[in-house]
N, C-alpha and C. Protein backbone atom coordinates (compact mmCIF):
# COMPACT_ATOMS: atom_id res chain seq x y z
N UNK A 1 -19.87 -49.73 12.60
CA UNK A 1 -19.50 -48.47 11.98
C UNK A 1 -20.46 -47.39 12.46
N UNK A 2 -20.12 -46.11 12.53
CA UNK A 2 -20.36 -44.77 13.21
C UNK A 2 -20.48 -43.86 11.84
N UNK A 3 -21.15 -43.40 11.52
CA UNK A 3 -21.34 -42.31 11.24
C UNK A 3 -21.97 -41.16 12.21
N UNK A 4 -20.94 -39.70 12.31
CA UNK A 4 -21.14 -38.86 13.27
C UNK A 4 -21.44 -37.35 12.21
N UNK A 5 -22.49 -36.24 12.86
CA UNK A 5 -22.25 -35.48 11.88
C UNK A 5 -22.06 -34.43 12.38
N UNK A 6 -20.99 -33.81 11.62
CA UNK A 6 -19.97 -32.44 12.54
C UNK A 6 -20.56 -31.06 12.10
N UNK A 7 -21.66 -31.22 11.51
CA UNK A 7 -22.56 -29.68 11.85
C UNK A 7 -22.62 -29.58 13.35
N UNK A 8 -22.04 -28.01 13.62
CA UNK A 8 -22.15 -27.68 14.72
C UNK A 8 -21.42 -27.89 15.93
N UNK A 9 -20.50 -29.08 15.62
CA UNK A 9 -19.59 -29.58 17.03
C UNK A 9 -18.69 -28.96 17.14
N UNK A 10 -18.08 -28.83 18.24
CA UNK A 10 -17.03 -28.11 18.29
C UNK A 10 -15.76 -28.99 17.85
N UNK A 11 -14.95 -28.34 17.39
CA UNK A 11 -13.41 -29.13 16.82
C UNK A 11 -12.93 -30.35 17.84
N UNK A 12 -12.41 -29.81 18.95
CA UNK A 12 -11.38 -30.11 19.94
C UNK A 12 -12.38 -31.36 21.15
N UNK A 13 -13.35 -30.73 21.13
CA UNK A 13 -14.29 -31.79 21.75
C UNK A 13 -14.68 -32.94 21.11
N UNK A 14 -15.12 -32.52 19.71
CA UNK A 14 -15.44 -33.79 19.04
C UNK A 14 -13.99 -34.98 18.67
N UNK A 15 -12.85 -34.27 18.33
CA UNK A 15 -11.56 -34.81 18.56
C UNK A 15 -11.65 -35.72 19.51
N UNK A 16 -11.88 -35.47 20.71
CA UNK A 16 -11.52 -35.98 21.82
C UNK A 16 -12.35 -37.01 22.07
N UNK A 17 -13.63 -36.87 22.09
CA UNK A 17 -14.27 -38.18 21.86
C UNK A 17 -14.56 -39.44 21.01
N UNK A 18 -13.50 -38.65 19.48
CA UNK A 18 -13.62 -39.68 18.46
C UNK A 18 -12.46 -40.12 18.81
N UNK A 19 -11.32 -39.77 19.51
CA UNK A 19 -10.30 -40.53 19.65
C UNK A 19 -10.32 -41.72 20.87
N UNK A 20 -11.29 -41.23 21.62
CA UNK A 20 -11.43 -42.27 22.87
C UNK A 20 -12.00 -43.59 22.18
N UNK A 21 -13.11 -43.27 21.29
CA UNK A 21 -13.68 -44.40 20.65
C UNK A 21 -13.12 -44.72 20.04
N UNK A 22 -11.98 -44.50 18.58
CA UNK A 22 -11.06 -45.16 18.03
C UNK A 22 -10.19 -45.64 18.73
N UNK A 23 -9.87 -45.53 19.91
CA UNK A 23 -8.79 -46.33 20.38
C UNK A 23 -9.60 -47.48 21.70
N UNK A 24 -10.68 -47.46 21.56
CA UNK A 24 -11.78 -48.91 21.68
C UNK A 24 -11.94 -50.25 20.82
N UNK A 25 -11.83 -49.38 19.58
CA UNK A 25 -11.62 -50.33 18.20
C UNK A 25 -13.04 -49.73 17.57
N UNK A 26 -13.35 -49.05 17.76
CA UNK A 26 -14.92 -48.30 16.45
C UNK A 26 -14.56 -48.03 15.45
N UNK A 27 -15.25 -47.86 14.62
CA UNK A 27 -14.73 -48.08 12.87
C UNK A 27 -15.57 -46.56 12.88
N UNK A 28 -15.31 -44.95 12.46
CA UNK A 28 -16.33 -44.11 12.33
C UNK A 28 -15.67 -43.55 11.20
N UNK A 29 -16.90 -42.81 10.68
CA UNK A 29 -17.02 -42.17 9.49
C UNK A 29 -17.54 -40.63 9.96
N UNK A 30 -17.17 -39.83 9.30
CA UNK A 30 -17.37 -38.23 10.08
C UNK A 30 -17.98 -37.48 8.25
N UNK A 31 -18.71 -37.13 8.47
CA UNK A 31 -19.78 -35.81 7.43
C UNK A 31 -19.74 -34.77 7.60
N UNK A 32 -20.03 -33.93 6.78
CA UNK A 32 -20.06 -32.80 7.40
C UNK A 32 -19.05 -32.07 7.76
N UNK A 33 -17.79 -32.40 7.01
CA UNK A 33 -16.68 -31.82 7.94
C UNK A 33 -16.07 -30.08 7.71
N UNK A 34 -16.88 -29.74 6.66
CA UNK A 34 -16.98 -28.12 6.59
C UNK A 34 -17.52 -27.82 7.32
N UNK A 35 -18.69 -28.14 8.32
CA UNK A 35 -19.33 -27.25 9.24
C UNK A 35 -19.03 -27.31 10.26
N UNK A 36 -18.12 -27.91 10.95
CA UNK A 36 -17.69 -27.90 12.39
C UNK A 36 -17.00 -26.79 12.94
N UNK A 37 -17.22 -26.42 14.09
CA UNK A 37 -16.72 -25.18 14.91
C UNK A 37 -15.77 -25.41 15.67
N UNK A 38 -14.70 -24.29 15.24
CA UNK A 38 -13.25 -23.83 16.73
C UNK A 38 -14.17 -22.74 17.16
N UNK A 39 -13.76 -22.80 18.65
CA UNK A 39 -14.06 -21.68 19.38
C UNK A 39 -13.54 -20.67 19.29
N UNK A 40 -13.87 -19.48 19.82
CA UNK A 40 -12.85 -18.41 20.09
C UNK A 40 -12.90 -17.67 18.94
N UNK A 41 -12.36 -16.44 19.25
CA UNK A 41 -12.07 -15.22 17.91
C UNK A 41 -11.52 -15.68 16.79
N UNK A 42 -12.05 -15.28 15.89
CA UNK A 42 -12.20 -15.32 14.33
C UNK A 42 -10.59 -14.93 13.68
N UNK A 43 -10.24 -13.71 14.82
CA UNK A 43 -9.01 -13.22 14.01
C UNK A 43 -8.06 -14.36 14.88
N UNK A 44 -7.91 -14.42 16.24
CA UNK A 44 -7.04 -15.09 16.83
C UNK A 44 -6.67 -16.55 15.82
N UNK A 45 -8.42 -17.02 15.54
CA UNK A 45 -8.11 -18.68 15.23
C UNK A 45 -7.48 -18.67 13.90
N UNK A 46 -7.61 -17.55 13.67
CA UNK A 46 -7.08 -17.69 12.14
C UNK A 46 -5.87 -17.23 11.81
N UNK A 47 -5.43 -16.60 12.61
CA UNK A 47 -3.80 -16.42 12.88
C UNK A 47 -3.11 -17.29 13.39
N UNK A 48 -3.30 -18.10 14.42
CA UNK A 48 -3.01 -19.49 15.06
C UNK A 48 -3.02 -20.17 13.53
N UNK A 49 -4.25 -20.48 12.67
CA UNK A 49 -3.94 -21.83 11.96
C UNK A 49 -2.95 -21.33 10.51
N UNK A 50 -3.17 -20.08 10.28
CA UNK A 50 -1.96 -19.88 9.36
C UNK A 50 -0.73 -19.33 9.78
N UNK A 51 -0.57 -19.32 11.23
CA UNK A 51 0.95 -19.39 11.15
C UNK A 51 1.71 -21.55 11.24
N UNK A 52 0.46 -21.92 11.86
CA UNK A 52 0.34 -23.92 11.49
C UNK A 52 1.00 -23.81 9.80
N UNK A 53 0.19 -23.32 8.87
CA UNK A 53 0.25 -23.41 7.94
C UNK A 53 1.44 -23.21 6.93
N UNK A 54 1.85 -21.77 7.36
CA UNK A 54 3.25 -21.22 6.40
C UNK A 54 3.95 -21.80 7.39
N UNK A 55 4.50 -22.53 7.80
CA UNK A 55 5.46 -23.35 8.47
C UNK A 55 6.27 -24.12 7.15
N UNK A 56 7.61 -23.96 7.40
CA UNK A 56 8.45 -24.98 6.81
C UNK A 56 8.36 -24.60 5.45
N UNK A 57 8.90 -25.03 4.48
CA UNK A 57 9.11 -24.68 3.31
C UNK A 57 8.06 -26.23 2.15
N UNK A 58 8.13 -25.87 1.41
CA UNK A 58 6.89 -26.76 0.67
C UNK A 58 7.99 -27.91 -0.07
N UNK A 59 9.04 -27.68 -0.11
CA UNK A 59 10.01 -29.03 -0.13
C UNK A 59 10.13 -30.02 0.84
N UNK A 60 10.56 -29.34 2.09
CA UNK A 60 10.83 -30.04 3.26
C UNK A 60 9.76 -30.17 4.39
N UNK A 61 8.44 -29.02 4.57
CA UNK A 61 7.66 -29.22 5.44
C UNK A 61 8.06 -29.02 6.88
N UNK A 62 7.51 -28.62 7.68
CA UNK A 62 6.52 -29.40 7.82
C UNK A 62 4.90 -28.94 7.47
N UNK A 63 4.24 -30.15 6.92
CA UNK A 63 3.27 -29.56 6.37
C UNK A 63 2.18 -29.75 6.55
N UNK A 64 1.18 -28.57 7.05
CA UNK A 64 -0.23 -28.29 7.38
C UNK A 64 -1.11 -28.86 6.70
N UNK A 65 -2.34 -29.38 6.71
CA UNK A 65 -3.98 -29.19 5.69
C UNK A 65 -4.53 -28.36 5.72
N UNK A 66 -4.87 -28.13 4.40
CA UNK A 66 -5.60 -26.43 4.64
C UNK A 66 -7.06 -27.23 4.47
N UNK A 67 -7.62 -28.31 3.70
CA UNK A 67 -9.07 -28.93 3.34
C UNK A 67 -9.75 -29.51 4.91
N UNK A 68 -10.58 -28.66 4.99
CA UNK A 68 -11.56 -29.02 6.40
C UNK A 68 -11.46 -30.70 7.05
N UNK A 69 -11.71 -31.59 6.06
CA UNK A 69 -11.51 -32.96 5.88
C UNK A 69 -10.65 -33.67 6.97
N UNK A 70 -9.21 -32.80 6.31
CA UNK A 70 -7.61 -33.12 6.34
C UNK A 70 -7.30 -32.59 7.91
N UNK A 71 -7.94 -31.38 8.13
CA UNK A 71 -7.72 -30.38 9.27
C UNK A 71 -8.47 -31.59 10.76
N UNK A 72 -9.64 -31.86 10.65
CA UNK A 72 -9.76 -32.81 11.62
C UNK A 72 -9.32 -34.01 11.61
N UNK A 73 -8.96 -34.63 10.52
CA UNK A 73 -8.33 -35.95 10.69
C UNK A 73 -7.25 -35.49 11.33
N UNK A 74 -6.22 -34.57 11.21
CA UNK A 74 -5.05 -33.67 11.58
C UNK A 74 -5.43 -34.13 13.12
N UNK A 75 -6.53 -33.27 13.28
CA UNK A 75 -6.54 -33.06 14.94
C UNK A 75 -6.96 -34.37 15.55
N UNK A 76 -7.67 -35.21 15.00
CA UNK A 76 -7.59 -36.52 15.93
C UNK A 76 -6.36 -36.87 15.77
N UNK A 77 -5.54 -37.62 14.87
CA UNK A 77 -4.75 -37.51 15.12
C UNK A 77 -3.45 -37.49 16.17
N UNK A 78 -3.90 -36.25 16.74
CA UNK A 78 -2.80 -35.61 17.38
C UNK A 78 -3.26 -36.04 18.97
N UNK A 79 -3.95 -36.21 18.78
CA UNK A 79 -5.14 -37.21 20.35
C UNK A 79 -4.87 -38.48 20.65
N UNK A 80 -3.94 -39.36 19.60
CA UNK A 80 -3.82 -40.61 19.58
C UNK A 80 -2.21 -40.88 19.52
N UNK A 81 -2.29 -42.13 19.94
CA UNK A 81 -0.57 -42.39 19.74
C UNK A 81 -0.43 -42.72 18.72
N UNK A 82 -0.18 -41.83 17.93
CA UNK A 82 -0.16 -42.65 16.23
C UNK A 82 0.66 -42.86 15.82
N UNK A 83 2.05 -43.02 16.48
CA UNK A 83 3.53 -43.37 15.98
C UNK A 83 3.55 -45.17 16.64
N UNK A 84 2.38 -45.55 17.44
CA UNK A 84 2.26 -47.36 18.16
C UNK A 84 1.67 -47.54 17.21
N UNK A 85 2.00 -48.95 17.28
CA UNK A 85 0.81 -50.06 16.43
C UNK A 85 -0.78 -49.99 16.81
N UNK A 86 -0.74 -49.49 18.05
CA UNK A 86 -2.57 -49.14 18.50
C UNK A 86 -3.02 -47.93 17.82
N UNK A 87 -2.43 -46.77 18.09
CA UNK A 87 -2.86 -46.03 17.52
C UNK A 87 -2.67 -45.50 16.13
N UNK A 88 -1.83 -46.50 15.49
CA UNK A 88 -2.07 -46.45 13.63
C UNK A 88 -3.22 -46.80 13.20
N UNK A 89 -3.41 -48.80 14.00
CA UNK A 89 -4.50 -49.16 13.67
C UNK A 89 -6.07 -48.45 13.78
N UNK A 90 -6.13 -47.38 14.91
CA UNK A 90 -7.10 -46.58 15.43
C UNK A 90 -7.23 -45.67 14.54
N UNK A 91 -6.28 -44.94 14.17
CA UNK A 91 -6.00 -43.92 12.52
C UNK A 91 -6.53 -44.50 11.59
N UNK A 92 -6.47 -45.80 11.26
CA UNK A 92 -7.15 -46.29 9.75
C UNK A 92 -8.39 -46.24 10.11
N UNK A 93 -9.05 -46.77 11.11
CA UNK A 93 -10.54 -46.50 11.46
C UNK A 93 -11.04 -45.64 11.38
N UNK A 94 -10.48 -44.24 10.90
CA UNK A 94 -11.41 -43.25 10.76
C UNK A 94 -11.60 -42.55 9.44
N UNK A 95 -12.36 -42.16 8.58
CA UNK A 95 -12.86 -41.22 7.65
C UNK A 95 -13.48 -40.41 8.05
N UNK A 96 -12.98 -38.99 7.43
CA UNK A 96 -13.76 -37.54 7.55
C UNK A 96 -13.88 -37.51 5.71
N UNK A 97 -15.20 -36.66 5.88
CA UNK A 97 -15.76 -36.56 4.54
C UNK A 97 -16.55 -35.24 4.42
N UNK A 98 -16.00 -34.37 3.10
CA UNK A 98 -16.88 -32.96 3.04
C UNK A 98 -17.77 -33.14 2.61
N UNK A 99 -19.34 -32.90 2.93
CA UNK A 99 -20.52 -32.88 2.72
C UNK A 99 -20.71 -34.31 2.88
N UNK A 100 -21.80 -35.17 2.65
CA UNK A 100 -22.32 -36.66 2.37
C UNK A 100 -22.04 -37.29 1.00
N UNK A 101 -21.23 -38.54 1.29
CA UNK A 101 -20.95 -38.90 -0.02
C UNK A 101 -22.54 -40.21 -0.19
N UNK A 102 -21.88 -40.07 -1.53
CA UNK A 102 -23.40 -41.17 -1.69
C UNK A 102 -23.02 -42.69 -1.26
N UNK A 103 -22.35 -43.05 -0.55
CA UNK A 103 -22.54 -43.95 -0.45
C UNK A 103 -22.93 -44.54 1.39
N UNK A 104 -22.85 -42.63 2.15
CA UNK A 104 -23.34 -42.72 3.23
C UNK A 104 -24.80 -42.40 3.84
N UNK A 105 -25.29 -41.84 2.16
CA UNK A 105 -26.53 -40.97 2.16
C UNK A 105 -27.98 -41.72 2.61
N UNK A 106 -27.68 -42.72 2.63
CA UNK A 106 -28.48 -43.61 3.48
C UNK A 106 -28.47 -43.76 4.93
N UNK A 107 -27.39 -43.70 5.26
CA UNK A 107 -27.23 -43.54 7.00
C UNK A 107 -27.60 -43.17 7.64
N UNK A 108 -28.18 -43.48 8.90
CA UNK A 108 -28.44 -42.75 10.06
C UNK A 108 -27.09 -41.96 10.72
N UNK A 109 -26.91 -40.79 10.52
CA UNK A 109 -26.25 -40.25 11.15
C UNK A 109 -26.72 -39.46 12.58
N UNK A 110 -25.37 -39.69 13.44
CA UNK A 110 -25.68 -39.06 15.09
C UNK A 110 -24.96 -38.30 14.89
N UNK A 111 -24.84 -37.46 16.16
CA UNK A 111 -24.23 -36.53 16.56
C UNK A 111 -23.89 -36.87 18.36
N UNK A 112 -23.16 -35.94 18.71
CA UNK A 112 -22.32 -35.64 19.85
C UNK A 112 -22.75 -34.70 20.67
N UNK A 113 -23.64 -35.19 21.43
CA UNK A 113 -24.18 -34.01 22.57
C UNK A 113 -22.87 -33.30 23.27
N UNK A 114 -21.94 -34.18 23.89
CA UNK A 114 -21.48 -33.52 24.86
C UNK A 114 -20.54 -32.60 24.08
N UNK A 115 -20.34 -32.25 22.64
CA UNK A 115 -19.07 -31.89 21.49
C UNK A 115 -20.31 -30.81 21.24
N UNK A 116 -21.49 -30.29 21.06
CA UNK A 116 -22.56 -29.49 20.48
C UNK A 116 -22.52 -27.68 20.97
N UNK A 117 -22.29 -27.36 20.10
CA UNK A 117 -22.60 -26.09 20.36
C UNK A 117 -23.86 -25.55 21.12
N UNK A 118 -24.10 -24.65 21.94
CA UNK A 118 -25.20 -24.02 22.53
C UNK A 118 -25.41 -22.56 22.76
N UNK A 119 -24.39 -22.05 21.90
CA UNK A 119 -24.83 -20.44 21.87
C UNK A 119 -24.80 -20.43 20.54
N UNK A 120 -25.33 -20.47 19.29
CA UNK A 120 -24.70 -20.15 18.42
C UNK A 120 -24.93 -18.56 17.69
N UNK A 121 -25.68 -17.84 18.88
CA UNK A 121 -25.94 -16.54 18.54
C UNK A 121 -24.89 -15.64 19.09
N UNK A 122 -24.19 -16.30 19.43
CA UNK A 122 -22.44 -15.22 19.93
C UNK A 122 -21.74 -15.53 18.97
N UNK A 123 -20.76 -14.71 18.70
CA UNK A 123 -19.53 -14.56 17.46
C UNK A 123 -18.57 -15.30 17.53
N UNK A 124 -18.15 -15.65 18.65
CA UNK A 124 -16.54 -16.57 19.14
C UNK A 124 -16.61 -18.06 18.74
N UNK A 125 -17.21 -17.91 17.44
CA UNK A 125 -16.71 -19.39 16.94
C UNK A 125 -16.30 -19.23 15.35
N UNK A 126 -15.83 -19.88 14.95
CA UNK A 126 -15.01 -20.04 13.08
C UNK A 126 -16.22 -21.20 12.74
N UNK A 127 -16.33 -20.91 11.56
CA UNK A 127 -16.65 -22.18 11.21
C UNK A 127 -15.49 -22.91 10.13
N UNK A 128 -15.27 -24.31 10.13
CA UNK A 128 -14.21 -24.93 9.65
C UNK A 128 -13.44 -24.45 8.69
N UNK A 129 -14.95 -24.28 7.79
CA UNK A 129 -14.78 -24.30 6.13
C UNK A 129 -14.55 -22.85 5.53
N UNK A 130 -14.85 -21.66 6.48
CA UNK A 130 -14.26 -20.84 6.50
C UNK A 130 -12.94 -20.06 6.82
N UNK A 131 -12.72 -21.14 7.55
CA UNK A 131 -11.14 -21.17 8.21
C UNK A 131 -10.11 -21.63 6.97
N UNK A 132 -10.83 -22.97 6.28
CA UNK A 132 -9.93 -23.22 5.36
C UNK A 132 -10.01 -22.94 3.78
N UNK A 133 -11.12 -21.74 3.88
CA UNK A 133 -11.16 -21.28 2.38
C UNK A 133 -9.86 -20.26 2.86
N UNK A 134 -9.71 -19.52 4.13
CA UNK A 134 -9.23 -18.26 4.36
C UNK A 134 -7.55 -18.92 4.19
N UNK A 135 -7.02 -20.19 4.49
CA UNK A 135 -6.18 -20.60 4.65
C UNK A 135 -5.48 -20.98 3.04
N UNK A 136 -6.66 -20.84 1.76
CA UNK A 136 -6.08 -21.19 0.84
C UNK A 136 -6.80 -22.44 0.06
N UNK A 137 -7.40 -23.56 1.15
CA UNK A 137 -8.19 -24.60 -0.11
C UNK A 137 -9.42 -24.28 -1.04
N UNK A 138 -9.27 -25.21 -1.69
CA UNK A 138 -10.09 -24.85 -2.85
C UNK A 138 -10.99 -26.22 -2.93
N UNK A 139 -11.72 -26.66 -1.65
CA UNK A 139 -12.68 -27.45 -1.59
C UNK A 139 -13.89 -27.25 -2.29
């Protein structure tokens, strides 16, 4: 088991590498999942994820996550074949979790060099949890 911690990573990168390893067979656990970063403009990303969002009608769907949590499990996800038997089983292998629960608070948690932010004094990034207060959750 993996615990990874998503202060600071970028969305789409860290996606991409947790999906390579879930579909290895790694069992990971993700923290932290309010603080992780999309790139790019603030207004763009946030028009992109709520037009994701008001999609479909709340009977029929189709339907978005607005909880930071939900939003990257979302995006791995979408990295994996998750309609095969490989990549279901690769889907159960993973937990995302807002803030540290206590029962990981012991862990050594890593992080993701090659997923890490390195400017973080430029503007062109969201942070998660701001994305999905703006979207409506009430995490």
């Amino acid at each position: 088991m993996t615990v990874i911690d998503a202060s600071n990573l970028i969305l789409g990168r860290m996606a991409s590498i947790i999906a390579q390893r879930l579909l290895n067979g790694e069992e990971i656990k993700i923290i932290n999942a309010e603080r992780a970063i999309i790139s790019g403009r603030k207004d763009t990303t946030f028009g992109r994820y709520r037009k994701y969002a008001n999609r479909g009608s709340r009977e029929f769907g189709p339907h978005f996550p607005r909880r930071p949590d939900q939003i990257i499990s979302r995006t791995v996800r979408g990295m994996i074949p998750h309609k095969k038997m490989s990549g279901r089983e690769a889907y159960n292998r993973l937990r995302v979790y807002i803030g540290v629960p206590p029962e990981l608070s012991k862990e050594q948690a890593s992080t993701l060099e090659d997923a890490s932010i390195t400017r973080l004094s430029t503007s062109n990034y969201t942070v998660l949890g701001d994305l999905s207060k703006k979207l409506g959750s009430k995490f």
